[in-house]
Protein backbone atom coordinates (compact mmCIF):
# COMPACT_ATOMS: atom_id res chain seq x y z
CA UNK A 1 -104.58 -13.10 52.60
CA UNK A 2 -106.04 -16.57 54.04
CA UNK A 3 -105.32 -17.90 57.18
CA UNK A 4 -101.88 -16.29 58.92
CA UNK A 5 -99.57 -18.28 61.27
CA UNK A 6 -98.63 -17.16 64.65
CA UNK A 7 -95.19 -16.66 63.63
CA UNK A 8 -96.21 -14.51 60.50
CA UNK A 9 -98.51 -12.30 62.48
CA UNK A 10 -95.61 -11.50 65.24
CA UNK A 11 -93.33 -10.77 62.28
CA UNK A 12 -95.62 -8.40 60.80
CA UNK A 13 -96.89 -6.21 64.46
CA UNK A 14 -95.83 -3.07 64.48
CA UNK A 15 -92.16 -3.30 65.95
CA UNK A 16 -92.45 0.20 68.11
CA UNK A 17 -94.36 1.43 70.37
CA UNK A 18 -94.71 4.87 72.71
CA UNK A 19 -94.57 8.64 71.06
CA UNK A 20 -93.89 8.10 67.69
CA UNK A 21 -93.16 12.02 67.37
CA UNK A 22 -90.38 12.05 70.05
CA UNK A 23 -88.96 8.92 68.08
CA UNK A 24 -88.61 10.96 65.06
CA UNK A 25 -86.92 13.43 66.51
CA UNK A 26 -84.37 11.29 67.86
CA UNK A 27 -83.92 9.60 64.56
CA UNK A 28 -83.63 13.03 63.06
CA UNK A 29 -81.29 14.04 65.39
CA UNK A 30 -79.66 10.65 64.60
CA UNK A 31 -79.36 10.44 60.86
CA UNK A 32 -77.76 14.48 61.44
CA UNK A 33 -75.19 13.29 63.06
CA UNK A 34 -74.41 10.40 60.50
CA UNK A 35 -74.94 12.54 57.77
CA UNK A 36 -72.90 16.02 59.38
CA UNK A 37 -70.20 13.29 59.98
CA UNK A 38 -69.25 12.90 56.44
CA UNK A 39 -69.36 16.41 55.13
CA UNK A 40 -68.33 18.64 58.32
CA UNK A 41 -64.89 17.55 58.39
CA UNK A 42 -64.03 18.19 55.17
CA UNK A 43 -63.50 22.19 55.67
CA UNK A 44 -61.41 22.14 58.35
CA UNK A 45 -58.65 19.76 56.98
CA UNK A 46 -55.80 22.61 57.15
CA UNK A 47 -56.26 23.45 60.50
CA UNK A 48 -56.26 19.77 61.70
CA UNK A 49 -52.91 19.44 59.55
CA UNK A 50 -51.53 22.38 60.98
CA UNK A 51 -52.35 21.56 64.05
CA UNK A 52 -51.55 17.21 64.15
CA UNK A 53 -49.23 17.13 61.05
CA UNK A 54 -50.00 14.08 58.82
CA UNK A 55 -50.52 15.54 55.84
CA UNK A 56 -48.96 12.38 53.98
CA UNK A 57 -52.29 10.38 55.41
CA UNK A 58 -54.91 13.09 56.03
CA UNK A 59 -57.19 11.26 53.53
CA UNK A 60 -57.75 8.48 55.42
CA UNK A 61 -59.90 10.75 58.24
CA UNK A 62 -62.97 10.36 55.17
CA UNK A 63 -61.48 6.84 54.20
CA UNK A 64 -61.27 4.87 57.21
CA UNK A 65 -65.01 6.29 58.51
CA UNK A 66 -66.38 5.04 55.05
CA UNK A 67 -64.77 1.82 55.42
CA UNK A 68 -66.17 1.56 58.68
CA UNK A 69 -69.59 2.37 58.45
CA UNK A 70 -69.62 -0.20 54.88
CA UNK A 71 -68.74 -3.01 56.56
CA UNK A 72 -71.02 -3.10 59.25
CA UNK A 73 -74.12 -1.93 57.70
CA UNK A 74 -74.79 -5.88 56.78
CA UNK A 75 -73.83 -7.07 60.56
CA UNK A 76 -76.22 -4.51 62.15
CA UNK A 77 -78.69 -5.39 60.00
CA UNK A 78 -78.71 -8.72 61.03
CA UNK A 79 -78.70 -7.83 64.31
CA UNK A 80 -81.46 -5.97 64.87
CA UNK A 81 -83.35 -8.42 63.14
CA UNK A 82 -82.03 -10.27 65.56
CA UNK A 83 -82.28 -8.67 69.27
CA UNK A 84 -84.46 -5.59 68.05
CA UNK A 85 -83.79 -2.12 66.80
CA UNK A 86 -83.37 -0.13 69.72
CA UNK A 87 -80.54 -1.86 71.72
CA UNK A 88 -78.41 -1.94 68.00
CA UNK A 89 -79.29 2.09 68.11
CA UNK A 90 -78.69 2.46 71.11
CA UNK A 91 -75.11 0.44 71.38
CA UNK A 92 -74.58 2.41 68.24
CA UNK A 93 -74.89 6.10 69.45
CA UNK A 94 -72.57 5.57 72.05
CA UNK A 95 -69.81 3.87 69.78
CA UNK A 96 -70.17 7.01 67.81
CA UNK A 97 -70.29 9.28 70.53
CA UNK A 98 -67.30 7.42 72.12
CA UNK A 99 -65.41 7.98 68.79
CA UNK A 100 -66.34 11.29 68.45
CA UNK A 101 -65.31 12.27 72.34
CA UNK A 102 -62.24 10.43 71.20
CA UNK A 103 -61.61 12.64 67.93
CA UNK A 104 -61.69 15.88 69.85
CA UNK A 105 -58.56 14.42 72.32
CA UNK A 106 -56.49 13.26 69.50
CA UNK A 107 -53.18 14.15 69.94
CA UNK A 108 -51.65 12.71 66.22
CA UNK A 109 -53.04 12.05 63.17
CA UNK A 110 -52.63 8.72 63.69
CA UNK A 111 -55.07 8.75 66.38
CA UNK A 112 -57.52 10.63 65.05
CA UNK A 113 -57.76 8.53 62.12
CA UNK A 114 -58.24 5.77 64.56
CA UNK A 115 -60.94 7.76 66.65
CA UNK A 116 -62.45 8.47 63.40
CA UNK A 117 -62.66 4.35 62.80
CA UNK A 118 -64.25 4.07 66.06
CA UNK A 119 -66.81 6.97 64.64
CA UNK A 120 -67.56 5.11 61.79
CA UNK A 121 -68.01 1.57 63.84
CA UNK A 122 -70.87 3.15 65.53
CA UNK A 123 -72.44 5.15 61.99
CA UNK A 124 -72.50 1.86 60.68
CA UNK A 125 -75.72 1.12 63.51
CA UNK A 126 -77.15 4.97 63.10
CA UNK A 127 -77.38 4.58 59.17
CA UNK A 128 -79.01 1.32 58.60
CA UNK A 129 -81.05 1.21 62.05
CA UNK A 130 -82.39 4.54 61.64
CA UNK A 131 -83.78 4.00 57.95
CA UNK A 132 -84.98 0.44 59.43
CA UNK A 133 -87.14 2.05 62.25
CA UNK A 134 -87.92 4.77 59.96
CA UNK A 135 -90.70 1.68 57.72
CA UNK A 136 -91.61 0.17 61.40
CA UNK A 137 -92.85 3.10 62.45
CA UNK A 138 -95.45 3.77 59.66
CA UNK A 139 -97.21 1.64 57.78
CA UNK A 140 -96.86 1.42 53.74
CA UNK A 141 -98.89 4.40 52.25
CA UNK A 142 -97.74 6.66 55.34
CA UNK A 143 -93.92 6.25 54.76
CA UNK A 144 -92.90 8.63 52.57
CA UNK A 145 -93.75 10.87 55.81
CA UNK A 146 -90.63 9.67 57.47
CA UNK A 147 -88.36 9.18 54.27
CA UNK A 148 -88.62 12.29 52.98
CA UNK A 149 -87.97 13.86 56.71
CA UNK A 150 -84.58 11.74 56.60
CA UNK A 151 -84.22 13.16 52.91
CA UNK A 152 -84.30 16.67 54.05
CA UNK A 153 -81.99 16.12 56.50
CA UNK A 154 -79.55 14.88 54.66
CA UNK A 155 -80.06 17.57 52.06
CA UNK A 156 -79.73 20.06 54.95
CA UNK A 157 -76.52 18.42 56.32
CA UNK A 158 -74.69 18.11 52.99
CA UNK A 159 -75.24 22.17 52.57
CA UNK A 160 -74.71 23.35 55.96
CA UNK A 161 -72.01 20.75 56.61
CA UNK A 162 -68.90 22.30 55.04
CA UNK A 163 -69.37 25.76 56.61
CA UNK A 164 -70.29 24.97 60.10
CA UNK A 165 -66.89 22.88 60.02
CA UNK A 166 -65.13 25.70 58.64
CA UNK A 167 -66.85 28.47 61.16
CA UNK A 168 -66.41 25.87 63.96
CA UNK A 169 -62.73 25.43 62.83
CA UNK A 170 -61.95 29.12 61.77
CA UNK A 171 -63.83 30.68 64.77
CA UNK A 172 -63.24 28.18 67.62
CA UNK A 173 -60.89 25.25 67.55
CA UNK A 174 -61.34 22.00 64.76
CA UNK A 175 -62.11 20.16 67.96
CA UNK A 176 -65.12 21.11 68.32
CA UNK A 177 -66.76 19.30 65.01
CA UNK A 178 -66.44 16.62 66.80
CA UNK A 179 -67.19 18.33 70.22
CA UNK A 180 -70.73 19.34 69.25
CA UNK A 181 -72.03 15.80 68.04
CA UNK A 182 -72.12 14.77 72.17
CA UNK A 183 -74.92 17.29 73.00
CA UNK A 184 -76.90 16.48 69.82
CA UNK A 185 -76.43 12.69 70.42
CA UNK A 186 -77.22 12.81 73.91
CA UNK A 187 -81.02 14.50 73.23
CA UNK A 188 -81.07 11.44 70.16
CA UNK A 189 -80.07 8.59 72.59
CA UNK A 190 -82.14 9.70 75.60
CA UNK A 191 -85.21 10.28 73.24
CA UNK A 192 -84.90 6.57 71.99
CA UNK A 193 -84.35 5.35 75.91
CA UNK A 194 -87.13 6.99 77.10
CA UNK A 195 -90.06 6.73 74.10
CA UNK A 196 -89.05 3.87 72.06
CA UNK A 197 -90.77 0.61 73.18
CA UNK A 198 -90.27 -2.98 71.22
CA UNK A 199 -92.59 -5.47 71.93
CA UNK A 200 -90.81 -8.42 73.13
CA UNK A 201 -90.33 -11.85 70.61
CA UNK A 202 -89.53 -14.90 72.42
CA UNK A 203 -86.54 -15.32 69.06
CA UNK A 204 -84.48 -13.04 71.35
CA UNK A 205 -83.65 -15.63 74.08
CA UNK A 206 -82.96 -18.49 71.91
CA UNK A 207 -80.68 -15.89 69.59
CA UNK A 208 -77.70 -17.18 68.17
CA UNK A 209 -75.10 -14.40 66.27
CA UNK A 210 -73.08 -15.56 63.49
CA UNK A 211 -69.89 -13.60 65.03
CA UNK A 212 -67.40 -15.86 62.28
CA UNK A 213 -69.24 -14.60 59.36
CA UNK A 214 -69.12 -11.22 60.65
CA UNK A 215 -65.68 -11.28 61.45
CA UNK A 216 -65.31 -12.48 57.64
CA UNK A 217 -67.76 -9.68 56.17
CA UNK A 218 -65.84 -7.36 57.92
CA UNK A 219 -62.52 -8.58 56.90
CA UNK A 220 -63.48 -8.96 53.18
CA UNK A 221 -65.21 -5.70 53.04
CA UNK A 222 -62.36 -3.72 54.84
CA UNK A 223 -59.80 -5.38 52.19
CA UNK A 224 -61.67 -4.71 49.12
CA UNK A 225 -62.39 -1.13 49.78
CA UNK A 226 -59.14 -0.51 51.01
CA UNK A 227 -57.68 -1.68 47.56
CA UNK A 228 -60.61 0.17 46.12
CA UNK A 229 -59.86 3.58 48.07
CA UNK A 230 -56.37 3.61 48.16
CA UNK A 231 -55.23 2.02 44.15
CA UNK A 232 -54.33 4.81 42.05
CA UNK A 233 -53.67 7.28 44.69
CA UNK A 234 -51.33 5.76 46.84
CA UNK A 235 -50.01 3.47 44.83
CA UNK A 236 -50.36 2.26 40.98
CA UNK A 237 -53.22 0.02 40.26
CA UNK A 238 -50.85 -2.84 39.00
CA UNK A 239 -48.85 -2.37 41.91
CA UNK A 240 -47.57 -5.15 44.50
CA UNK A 241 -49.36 -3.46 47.23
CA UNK A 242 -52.96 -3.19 45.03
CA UNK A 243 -52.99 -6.73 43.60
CA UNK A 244 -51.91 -8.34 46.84
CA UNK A 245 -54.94 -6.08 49.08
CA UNK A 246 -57.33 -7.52 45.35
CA UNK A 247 -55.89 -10.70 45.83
CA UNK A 248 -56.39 -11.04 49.60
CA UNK A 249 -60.05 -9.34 48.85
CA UNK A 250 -60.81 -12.55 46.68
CA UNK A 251 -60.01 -15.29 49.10
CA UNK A 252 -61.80 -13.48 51.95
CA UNK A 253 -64.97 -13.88 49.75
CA UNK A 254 -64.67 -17.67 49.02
CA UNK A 255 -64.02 -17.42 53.11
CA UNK A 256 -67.39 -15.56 53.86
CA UNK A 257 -69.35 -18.04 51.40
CA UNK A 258 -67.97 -20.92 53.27
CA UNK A 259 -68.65 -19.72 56.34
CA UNK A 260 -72.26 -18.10 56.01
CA UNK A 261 -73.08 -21.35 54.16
CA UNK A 262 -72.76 -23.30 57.11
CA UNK A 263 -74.10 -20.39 60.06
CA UNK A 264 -77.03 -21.24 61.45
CA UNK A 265 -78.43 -17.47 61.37
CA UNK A 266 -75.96 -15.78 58.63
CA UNK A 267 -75.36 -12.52 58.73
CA UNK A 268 -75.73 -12.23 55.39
CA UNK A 269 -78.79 -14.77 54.46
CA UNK A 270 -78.91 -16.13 50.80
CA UNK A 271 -82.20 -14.92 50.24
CA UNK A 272 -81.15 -11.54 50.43
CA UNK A 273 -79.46 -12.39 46.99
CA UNK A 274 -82.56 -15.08 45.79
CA UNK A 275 -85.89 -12.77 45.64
CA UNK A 276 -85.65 -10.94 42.64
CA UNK A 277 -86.83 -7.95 44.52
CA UNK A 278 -84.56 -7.32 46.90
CA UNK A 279 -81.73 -8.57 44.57
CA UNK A 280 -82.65 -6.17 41.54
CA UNK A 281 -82.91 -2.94 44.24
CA UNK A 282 -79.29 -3.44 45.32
CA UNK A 283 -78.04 -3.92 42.31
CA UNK A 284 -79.93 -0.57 40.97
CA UNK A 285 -78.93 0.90 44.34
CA UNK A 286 -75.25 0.04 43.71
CA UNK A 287 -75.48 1.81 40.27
CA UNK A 288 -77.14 4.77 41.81
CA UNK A 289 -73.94 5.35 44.27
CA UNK A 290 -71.75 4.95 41.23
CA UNK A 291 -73.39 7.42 39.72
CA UNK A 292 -73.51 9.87 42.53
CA UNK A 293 -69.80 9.97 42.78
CA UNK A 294 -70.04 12.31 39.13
CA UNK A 295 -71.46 15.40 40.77
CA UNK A 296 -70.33 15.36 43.89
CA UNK A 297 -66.73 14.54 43.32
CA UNK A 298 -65.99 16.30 39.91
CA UNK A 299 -68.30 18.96 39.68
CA UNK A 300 -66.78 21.67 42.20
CA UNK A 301 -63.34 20.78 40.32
CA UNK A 302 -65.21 21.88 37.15
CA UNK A 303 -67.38 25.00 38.68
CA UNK A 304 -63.85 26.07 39.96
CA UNK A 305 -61.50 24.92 36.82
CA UNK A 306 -63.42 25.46 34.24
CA UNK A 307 -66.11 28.14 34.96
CA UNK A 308 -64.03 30.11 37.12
CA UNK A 309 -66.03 30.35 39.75
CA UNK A 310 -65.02 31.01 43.86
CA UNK A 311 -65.40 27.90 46.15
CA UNK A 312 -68.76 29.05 47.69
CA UNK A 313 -70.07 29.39 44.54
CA UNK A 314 -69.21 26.25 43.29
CA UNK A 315 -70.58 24.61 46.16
CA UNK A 316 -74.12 26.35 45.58
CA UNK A 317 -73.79 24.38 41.78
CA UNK A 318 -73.48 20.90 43.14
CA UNK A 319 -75.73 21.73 46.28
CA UNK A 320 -79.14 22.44 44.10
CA UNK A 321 -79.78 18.99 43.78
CA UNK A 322 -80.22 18.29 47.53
CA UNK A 323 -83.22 21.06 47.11
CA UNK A 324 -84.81 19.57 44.49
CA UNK A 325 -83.89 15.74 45.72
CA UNK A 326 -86.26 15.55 48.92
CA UNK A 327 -88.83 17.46 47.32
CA UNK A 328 -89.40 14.82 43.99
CA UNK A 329 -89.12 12.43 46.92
CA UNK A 330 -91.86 13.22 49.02
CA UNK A 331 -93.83 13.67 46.05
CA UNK A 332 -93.36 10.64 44.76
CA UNK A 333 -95.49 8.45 46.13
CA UNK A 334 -98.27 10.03 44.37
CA UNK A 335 -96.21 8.72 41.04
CA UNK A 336 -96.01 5.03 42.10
CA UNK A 337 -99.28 4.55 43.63
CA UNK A 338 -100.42 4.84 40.17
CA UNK A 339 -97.91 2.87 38.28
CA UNK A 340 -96.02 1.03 40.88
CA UNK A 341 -92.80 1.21 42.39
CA UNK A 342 -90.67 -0.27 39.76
CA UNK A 343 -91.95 1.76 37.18
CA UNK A 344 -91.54 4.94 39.22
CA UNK A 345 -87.78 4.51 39.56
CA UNK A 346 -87.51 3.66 35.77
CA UNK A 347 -89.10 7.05 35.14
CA UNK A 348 -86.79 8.66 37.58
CA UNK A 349 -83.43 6.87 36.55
CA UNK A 350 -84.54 6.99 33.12
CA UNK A 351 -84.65 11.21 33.08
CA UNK A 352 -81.59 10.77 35.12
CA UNK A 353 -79.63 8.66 32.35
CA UNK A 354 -80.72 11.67 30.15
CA UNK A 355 -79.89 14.42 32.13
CA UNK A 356 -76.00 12.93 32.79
CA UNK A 357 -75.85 12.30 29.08
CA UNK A 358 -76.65 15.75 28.28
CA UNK A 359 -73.43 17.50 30.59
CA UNK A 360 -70.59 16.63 27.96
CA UNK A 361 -73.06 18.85 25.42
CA UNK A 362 -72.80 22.21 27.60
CA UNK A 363 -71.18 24.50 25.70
CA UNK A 364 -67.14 25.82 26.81
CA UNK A 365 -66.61 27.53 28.92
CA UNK A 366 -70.55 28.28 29.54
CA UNK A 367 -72.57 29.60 31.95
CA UNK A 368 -73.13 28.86 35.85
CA UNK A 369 -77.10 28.61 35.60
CA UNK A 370 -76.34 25.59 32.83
CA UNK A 371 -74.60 23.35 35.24
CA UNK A 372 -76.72 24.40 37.95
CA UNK A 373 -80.00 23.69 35.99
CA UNK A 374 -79.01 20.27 35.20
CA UNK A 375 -77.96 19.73 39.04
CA UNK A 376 -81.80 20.68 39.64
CA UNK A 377 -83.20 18.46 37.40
CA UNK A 378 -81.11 15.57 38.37
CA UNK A 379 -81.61 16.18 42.08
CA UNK A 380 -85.58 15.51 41.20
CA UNK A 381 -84.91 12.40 38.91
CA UNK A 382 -83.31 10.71 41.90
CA UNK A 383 -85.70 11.34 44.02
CA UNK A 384 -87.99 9.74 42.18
CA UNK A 385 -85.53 7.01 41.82
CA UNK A 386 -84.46 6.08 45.44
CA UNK A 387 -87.43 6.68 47.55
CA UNK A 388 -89.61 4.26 45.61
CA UNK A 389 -87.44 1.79 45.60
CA UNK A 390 -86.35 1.80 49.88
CA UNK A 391 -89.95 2.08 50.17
CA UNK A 392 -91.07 -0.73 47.76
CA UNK A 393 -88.64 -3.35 49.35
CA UNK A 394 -88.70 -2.60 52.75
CA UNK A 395 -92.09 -3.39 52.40
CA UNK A 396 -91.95 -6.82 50.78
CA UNK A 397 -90.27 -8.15 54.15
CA UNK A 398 -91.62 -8.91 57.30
CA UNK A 399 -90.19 -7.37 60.99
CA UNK A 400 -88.06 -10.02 61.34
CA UNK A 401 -86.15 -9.37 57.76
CA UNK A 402 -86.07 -5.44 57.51
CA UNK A 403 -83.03 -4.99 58.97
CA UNK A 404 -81.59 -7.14 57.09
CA UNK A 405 -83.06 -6.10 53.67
CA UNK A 406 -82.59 -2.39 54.58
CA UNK A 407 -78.69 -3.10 55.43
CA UNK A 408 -78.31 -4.97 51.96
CA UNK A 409 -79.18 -1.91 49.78
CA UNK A 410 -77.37 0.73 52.22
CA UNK A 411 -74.65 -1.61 51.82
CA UNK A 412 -74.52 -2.22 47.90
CA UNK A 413 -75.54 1.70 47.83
CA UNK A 414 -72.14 2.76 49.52
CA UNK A 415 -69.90 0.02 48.14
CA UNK A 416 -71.16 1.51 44.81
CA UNK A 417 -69.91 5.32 45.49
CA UNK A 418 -66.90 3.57 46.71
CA UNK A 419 -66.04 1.98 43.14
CA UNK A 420 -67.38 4.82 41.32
CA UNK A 421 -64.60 7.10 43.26
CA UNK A 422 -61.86 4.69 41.78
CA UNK A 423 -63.05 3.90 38.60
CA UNK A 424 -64.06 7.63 37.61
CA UNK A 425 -60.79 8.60 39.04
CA UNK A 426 -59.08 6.59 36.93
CA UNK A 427 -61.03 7.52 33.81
CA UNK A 428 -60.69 11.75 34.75
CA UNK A 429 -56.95 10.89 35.24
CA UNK A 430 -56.63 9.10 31.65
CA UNK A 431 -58.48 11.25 30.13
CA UNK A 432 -56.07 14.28 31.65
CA UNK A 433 -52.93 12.20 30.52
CA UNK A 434 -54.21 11.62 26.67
CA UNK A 435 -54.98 15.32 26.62
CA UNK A 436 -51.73 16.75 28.19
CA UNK A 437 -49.38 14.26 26.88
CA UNK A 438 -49.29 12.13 30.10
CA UNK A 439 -48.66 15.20 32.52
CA UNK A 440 -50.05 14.54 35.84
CA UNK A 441 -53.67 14.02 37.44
CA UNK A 442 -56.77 15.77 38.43
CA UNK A 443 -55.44 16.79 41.62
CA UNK A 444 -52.10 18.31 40.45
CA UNK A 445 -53.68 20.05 37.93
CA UNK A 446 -56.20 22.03 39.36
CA UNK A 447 -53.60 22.92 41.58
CA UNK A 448 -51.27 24.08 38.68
CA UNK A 449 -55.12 26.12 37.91
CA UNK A 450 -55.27 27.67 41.07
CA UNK A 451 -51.90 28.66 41.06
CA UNK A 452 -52.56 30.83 37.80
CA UNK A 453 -49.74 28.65 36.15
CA UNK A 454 -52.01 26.53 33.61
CA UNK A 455 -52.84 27.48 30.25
CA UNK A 456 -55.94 27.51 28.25
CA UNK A 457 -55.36 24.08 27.08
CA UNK A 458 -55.52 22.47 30.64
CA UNK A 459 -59.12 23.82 31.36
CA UNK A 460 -60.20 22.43 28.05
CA UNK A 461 -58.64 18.66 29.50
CA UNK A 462 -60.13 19.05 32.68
CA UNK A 463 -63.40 19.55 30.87
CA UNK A 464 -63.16 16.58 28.66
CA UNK A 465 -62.25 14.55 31.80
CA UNK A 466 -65.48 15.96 33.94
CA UNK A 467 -67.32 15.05 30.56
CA UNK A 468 -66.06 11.68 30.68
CA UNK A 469 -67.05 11.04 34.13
CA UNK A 470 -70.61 12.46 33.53
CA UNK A 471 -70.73 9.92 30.39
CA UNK A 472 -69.79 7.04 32.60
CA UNK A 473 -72.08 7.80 35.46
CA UNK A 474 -75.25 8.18 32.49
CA UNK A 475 -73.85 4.75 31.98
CA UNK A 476 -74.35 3.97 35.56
CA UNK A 477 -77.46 5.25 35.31
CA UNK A 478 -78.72 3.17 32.49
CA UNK A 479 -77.28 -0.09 34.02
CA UNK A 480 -79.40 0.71 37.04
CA UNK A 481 -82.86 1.26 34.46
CA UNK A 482 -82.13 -2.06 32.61
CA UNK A 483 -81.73 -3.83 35.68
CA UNK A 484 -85.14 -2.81 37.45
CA UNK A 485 -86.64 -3.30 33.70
CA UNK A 486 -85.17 -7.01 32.99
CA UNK A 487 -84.75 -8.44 36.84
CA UNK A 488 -87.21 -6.60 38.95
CA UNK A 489 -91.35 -7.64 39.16
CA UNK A 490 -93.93 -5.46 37.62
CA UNK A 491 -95.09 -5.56 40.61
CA UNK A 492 -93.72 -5.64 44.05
CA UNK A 493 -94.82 -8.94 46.17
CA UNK A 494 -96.04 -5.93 48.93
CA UNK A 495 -97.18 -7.47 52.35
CA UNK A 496 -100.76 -6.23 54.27
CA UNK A 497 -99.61 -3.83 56.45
């Protein structure tokens, strides 16, 4: 590469040092907890009503942890750039295990929702620090190791999730879902104390943190996906409440341009947004969690709805593609090390876009193996899809920029499941109101399904609103292929390890 400045070379060292196996294990351990977090709860939702009340607000125990870890994923990013990865991790597992000690004390629903905030202010650093760490530990043709580790466990997690929160909270007391994360994050956080090791940059004493413009980010993230999670459900899109939180949304952005412009070290740089690389990933990224929100959203409605089958069994449907997704993904650096990282997630994304487009054409009511085929197959395509593309851009930055870069596509990756749960909401709900003559929404119906009260005719509309959804998220998918085919390089700009 020519000559290399001193500045370059720090920026490139390996960033860790010490037993790279124990290291693993703690960011196992860590990215468990993050992912456990967001699936375990789910199951045990009557017994924490029962038990606190709050049924009117219940909802927000998924939506305020969401929120939480979204908006910070760009400010920890920037800060481990910033003072290193392990203090962020660190300060991060105990928020979380603060929030979760919290969670099991609750006494209201009010609390625990605010617990569950706390939670979510320290997954926010265990997400995007953990995949971050995850490309310093290995170099380039070695990290698919690590990401396809962190793929299996959240494949694991979003399976075994749901029932160990309904064992824990059938068999034991809800408390303890959040209970158990403090021994688990304990072994994490002591692991990283004891065996992580960052060489030391002399940036860190002359550090300056752009707290404004994360005060803004935060503010104008928490708006928007407020509006985002809330319009439609708890109250009409066109509603005072919704265009006052979209309005508000608006003039925090013009806020967080003004201010980053100006910041000395933003936390979230404009060159995040310049390099084609980086910018075409998040977009494609963003269109991926979009996407995702088809499956794992409407599916079990339609498994339960439509094929008639229990809810364990409808859960095995959707869950098939967290077998197959890990598996494509380890695999697939054998793909791109032929053809490159861009085409490798056009190939994926591309089969994907196929595979989404070809759900509305199962037959009615069908069979379980046709849904659960498909689920297979797209599991694979997106494995192909993702991996490459983490992998590709992490390693176009230096050190001193991963965080950063890593944070920007978490971030655009969850703000896009995020829109994709209100604007395929809003489509399965239309599409429910054309075919019923305006009579209620997803929710109510399946309900009325449940209840034995629902004709025929309503399990036909609830599969022409699934199909819908699946239509829009091939959509998604496409978006995502033309993107990485018009705005991403050939070839990524890949630094010497």
């Amino acid at each position: 590469m020519g000559g290399t400045s001193s500045a370059a070379r720090e920026a490139a060292r390996p960033a860790t040092t010490g037993r790279r196996g124990a290291v693993v294990a703690a960011l196992m351990l860590s990215m468990a907890l993050a992912a456990l977090d967001a699936t375990i709860v789910s199951t045990a939702v009557p017994q924490i009503v029962g038990d606190l009340g709050g049924f009117s607000v219940f909802s927000w125990l998924f939506s305020g942890y969401l929120l939480a870890v979204t908006v910070t994923l760009p400010v920890y990013g920037k800060l481990s750039d910033t003072f290193g990865r392990k203090p962020v991790l660190i300060a991060g597992s105990v928020v979380f295990l603060l929030g979760s000690l919290l969670c099991a004390v609750a006494w209201n629903m009010g609390a625990l929702i605010a617990f569950r905030i706390v939670q979510g202010l320290g997954g926010g650093a265990l997400q995007g620090t953990v995949q971050t760490l995850a490309a310093d530990l290995y170099p380039l043709k070695d990290r698919p190791k690590i990401q396809s580790k962190l793929s299996t466990v959240w494949a694991v997690s979003a399976v075994a999730g749901p029932g160990l929160g309904g064992v824990l909270a059938a068999y034991a007391d809800w408390r303890w879902i959040f209970l158990i994360n403090l021994p688990i994050g304990a072994v994490a956080l002591w692991l990283i104390v004891r065996h992580l090791h960052e060489p030391e940059r002399e940036a860190t004493a002359h550090a300056r943190v752009d707290w404004a413009g994360a005060l803004a980010v935060f503010a104008c993230g928490g708006v928007l996906l407020t509006a985002l999670v809330q319009g439609g459900v708890a109250w009409p899109w066109l509603s005072v409440p919704s265009l006052a939180l979209f309005g508000a949304g608006l003039a925090l952005v013009a806020v967080v341009v003004l201010v980053e412009r100006r910041a000395a070290e933003p936390i979230i740089p404009a060159w995040v947004w310049r390099r084609r690389t980086i910018a075409a990933v998040n977009l494609a990224l963003g269109a991926l969690g979009l996407l995702m929100v088809a499956p794992s959203v409407f599916l079990p409605t339609y498994a339960q709805s439509v094929l008639g089958l229990a809810p364990v069994a409808a859960g095995f449907v959707l869950s098939v593609w967290t077998l197959s997704w890990p598996v494509s993904a380890a695999l697939s650096q054998h793909v791109y090390r032929r053809i490159g990282f861009r085409n490798t997630a056009m190939l994926g994304i591309g089969t994907a876009a196929l595979i989404l487009f070809a759900f509305p054409f199962l037959p009615y009511p069908g069979q379980a193996w046709q849904p659960t085929l498909l689920m297979l197959l797209l599991g694979a395509a997106l494995g192909l899809f993702q991996l490459p593309l983490i992998v590709g851009v992490q390693s176009t930055v230096g050190w001193a920029e991963r965080g950063t870069t890593t944070a920007s596509v978490l971030f655009c990756r969850q703000t896009g499941q995020t829109i994709g749960a209100a604007v395929f909401g809003a489509v399965a709900n239309g599409v429910l109101a054309a075919r019923l003559g305006g009579a209620g929404d997803l929710d109510s119906v399946t309900r009325a399904l449940d209840s034995g009260t629902a004709p025929e005719a309503t399990r036909r509309a609830i599969a022409d609103a699934v199909h819908a959804v699946y239509l829009g998220a091939a959509g998604a998918a496409a978006l995502a292929f033309l993107v990485l085919l018009l705005l991403a390089p050939r070839k990524f700009p890949v630094l010497n390890d």
